[in-house]
Protein backbone atom coordinates (compact mmCIF):
# COMPACT_ATOMS: atom_id res chain seq x y z
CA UNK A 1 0.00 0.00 0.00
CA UNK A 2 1.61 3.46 -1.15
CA UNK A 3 2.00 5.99 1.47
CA UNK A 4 -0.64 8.86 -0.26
CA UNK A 5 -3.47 5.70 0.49
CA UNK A 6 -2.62 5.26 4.07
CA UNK A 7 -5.01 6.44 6.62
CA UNK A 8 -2.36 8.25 8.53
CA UNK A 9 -1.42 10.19 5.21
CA UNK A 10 -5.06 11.27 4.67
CA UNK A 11 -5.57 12.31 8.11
CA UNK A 12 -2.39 14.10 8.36
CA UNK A 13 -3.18 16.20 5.05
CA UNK A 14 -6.72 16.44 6.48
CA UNK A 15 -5.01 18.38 10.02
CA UNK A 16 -2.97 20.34 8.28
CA UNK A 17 -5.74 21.44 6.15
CA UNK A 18 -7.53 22.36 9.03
CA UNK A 19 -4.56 23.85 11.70
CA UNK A 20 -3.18 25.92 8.99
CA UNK A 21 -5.58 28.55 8.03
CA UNK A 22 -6.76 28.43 11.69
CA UNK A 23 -3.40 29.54 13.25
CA UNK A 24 -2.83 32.02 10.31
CA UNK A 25 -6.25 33.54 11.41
CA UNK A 26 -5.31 33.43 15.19
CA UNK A 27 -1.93 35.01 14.41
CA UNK A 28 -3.39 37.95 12.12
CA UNK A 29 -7.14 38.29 13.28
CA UNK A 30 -7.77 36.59 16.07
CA UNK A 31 -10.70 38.80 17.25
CA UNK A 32 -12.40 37.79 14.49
CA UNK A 33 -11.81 34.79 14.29
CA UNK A 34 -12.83 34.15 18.04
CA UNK A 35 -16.37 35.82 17.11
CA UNK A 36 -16.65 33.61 14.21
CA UNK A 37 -16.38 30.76 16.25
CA UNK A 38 -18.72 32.10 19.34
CA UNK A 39 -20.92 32.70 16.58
CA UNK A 40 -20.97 29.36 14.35
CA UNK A 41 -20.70 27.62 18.45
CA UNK A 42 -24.73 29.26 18.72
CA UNK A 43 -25.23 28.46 15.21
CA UNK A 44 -24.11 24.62 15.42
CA UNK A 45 -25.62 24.19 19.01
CA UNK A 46 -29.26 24.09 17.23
CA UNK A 47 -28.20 20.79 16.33
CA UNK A 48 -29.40 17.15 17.77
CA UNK A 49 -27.56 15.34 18.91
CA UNK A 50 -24.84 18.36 19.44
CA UNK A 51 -21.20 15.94 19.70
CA UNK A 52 -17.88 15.92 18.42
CA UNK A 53 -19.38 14.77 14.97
CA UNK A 54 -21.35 17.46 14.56
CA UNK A 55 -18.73 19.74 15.89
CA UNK A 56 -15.91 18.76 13.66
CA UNK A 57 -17.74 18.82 10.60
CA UNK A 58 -19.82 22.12 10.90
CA UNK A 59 -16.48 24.07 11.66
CA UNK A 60 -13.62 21.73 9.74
CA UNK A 61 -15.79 19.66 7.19
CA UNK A 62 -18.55 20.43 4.56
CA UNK A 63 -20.74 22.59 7.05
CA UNK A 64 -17.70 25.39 7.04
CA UNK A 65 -19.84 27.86 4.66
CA UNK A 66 -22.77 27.23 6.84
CA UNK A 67 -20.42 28.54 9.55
CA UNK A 68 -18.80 31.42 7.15
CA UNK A 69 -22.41 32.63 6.91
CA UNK A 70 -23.71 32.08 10.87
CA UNK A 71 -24.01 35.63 11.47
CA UNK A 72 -25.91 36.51 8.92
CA UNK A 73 -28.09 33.49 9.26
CA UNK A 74 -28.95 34.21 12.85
CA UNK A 75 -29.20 37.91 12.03
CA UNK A 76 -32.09 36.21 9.75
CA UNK A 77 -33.82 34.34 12.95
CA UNK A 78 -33.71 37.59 14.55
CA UNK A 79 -35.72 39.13 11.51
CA UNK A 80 -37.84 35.98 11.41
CA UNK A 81 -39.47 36.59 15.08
CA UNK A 82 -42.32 36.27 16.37
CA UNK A 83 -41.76 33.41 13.67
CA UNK A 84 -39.30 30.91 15.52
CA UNK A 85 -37.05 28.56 13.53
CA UNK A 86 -38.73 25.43 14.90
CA UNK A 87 -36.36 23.44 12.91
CA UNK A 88 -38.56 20.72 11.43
CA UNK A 89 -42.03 21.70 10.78
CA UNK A 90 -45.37 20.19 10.24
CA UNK A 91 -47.41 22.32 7.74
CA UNK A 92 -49.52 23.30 10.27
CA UNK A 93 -46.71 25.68 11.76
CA UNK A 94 -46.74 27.92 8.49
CA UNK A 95 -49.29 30.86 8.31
CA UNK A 96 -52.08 30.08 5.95
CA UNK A 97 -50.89 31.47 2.52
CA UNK A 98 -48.13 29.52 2.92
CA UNK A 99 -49.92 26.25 3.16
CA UNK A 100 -51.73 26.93 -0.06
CA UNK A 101 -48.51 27.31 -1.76
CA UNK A 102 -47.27 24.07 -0.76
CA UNK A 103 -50.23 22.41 -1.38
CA UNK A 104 -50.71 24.23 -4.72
CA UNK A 105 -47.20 23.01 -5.49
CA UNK A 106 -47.34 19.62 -4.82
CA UNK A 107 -50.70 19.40 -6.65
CA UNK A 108 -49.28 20.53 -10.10
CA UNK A 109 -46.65 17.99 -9.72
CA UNK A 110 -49.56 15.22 -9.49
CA UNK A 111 -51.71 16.17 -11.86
CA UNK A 112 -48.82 15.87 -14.77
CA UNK A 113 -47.77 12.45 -14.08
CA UNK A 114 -46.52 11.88 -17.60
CA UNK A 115 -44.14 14.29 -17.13
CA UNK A 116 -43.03 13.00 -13.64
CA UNK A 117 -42.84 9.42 -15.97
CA UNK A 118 -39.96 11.34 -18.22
CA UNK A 119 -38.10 12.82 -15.76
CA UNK A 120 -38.02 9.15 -14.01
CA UNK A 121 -36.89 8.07 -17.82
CA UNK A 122 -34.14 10.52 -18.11
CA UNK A 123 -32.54 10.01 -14.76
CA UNK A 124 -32.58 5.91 -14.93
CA UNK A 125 -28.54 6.46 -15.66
CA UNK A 126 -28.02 8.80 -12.75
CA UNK A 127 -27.14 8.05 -8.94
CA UNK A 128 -29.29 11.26 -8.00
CA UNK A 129 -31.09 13.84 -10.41
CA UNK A 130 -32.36 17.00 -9.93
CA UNK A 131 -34.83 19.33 -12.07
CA UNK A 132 -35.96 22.77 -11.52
CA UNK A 133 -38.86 24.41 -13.03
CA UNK A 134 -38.73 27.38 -10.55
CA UNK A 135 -34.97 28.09 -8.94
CA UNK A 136 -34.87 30.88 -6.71
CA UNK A 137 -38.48 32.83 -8.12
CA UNK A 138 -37.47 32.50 -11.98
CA UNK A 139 -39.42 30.13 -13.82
CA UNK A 140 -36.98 27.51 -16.05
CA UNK A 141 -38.74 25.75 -19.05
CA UNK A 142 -35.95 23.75 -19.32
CA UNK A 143 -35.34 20.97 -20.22
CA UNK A 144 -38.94 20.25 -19.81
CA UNK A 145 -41.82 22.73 -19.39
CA UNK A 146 -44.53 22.88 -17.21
CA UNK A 147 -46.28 26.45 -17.33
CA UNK A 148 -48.19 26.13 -14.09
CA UNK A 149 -45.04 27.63 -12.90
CA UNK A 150 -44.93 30.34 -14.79
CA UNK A 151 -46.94 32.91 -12.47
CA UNK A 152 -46.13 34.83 -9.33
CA UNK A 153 -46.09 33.44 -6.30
CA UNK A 154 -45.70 35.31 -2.75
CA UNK A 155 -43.35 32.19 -0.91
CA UNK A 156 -42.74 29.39 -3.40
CA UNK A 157 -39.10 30.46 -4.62
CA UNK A 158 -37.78 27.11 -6.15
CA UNK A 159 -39.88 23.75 -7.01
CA UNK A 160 -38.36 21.06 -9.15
CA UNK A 161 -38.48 17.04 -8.67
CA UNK A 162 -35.55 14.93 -7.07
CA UNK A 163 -34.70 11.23 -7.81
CA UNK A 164 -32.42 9.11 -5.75
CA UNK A 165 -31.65 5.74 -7.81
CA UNK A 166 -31.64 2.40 -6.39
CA UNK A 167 -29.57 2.03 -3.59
CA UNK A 168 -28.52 5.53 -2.93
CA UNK A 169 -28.11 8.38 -0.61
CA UNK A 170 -26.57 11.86 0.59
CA UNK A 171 -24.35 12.29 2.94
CA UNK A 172 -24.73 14.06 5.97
CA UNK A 173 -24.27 17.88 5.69
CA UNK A 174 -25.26 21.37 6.21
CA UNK A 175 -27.53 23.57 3.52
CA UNK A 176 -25.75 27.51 3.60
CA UNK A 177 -28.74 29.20 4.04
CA UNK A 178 -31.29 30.23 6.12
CA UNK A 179 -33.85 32.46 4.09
CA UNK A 180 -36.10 29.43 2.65
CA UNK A 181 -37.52 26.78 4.45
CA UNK A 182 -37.07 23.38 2.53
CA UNK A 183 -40.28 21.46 1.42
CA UNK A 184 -40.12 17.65 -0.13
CA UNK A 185 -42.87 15.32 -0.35
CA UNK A 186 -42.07 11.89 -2.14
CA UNK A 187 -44.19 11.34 -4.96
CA UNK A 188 -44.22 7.46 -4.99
CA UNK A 189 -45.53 5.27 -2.48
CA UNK A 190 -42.55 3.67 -0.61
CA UNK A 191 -42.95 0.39 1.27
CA UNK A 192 -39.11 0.01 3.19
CA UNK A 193 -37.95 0.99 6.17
CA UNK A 194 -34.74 1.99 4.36
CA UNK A 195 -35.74 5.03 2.58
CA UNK A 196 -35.64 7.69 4.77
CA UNK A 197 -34.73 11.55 5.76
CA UNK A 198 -32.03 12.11 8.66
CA UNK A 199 -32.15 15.64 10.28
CA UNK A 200 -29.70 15.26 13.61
CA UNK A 201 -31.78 12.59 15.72
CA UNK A 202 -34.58 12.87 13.98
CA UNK A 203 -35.46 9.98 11.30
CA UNK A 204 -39.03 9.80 8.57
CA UNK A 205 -39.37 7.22 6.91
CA UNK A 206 -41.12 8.15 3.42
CA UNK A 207 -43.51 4.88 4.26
CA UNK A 208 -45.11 6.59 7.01
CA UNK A 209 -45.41 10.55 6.08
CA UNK A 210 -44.83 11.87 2.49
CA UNK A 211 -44.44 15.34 3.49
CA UNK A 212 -41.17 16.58 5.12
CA UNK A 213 -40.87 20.17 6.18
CA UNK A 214 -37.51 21.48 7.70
CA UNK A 215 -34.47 23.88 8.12
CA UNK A 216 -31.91 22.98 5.80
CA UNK A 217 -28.91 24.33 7.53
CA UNK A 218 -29.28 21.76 10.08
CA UNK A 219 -26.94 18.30 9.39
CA UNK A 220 -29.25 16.31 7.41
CA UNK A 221 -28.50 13.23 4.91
CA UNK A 222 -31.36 11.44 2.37
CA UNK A 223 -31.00 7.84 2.00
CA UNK A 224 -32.49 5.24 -0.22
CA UNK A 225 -31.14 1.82 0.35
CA UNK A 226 -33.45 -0.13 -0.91
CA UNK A 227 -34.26 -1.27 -4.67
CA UNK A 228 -36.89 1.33 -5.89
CA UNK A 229 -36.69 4.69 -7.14
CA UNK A 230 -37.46 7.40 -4.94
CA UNK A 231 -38.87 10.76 -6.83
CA UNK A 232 -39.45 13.80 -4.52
CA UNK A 233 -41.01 17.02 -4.93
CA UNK A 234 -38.36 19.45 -3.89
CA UNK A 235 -39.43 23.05 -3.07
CA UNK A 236 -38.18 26.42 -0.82
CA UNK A 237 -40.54 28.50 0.29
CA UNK A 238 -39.46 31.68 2.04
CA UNK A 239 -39.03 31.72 6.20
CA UNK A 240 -42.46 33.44 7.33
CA UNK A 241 -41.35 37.10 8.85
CA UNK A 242 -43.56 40.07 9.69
CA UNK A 243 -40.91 41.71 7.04
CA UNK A 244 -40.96 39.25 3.25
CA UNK A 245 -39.62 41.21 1.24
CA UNK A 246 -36.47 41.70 2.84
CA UNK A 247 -36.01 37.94 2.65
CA UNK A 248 -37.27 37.83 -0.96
CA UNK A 249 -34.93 40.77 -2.06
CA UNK A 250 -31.83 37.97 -0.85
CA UNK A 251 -33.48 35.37 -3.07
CA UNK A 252 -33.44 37.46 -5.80
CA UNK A 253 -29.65 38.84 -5.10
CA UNK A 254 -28.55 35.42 -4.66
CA UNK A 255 -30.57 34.67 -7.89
CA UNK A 256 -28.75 37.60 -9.74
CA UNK A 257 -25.16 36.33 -8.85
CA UNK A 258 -25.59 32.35 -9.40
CA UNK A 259 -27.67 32.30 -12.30
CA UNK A 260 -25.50 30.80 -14.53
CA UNK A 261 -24.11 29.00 -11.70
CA UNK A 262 -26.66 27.03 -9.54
CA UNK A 263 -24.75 23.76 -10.00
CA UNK A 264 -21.94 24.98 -7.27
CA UNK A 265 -25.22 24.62 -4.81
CA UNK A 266 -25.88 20.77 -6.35
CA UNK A 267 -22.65 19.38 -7.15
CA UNK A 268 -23.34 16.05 -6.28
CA UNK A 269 -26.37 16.24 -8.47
CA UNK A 270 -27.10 15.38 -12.40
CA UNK A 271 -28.84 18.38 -13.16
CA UNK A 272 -31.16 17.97 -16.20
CA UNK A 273 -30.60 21.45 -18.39
């Protein structure tokens, strides 16, 4: 076994990933640095179970933008109130109007199940698949249209349909942002215990409930182990807030700078285009 494949190699590269920029930032900014991390400790402490785990990967793993952008996200709780993040929802906890979005959205999905049939068709190759007809308030038309989403609406910012392949999952990580709240509901009936959503210590099984309502930014992994196709709606809606359009005016700004770019937030996605 070469050196480069060895454990110890990999977790020696992986340290000095880590202690380097860390003592660099203690040596030329460490009051900044030591706010960061009071701040991303609040931010990550919002997680269940809260251990090393958690710990090492929200502040040295793939959660590290999550922590980049703690203070703004909890400056975005504070805007939220008297709407508290409750972390995983049921659609009871959002105001009316945002109910009928959800429900609105889901309903368009299953009343064009042809179209559900080719996006199954086209993603047969692919571990996971993603298509958007909505991303971030824009309608898309492409690669397939469906012009029920070509209208305003006052939440809904992105809507599109998911599908995991036989036999596979996510891993567990942290979404960057805290302006949307995400919304999936599986659109075929699953029968296993092994297809399921993880957020911290909380597991749904897609047998049980459909609908799955929660904050993103907490670790969270999707898993389908067993030999079906899963195919999910998969939707944002904005975080309800006495003030929506400052919220909306971030969608669109972060709209305006990843346009031609949305695949940085999906990397480990085929996205159909």
């Amino acid at each position: 076994m070469s050196i480069r494949s060895s454990k110890a190699y990999r977790y020696t590269r992986k340290a000095i990933k880590i202690l380097v920029p860390v003592s660099l930032g203690l040596y030329f900014i460490p009051k900044t640095l030591i706010v960061f991390f009071a701040l991303g400790l609040l931010d990550a402490s919002r997680n269940r179970p809260l251990n090393f785990s958690v710990l090492f990967s929200y502040f040295f793993g793939n959660g590290v933008l999550t922590w980049l952008l703690a203070p703004f996200n909890l400056l975005l709780d504070l805007l939220s109130l008297p709407y508290r993040n409750r972390g995983i929802y049921q659609l009871d906890d959002l105001p009316a109007e945002y109910r009928e979005e959800i429900e609105e959205t889901i309903a368009i999905f299953k009343r064009n199940p042809e179209l559900i049939d080719k996006i199954v068709e086209s993603s047969k190759r692919q571990e996971r698949t993603m298509v958007f007809f909505r991303w971030y308030g824009r309608y898309s038309d492409k690669p397939f249209e469906l012009s029920e989403f070509d209208r305003p609406f006052k939440y809904l910012r992105s809507a599109g349909i998911s599908v995991f392949n036989k036999k596979s999952s996510t891993g567990l990580h942290f979404g960057p942002l805290r302006v949307t709240i995400r919304v999936l509901y599986n659109l075929n009936k699953m029968r296993n215990d092994d297809v399921f959503i993880e957020v911290g210590d909380y597991k749904q099984k897609w047998k049980d409930d459909p609908l799955f309502i929660f904050d993103d930014t907490l670790r969270h992994r999707s898993v389908n182990e067993s030999g079906e196709l899963r195919v999910c709606v998969f939707a944002d809606v904005l975080r309800p807030s006495l003030v929506p359009i400052v919220f909306s005016s971030i969608v669109r700004i972060i709209r305006t700078i990843f346009k031609r770019a949305n695949f940085l937030f999906y990397k480990n996605w085929k996205l159909l285009k």
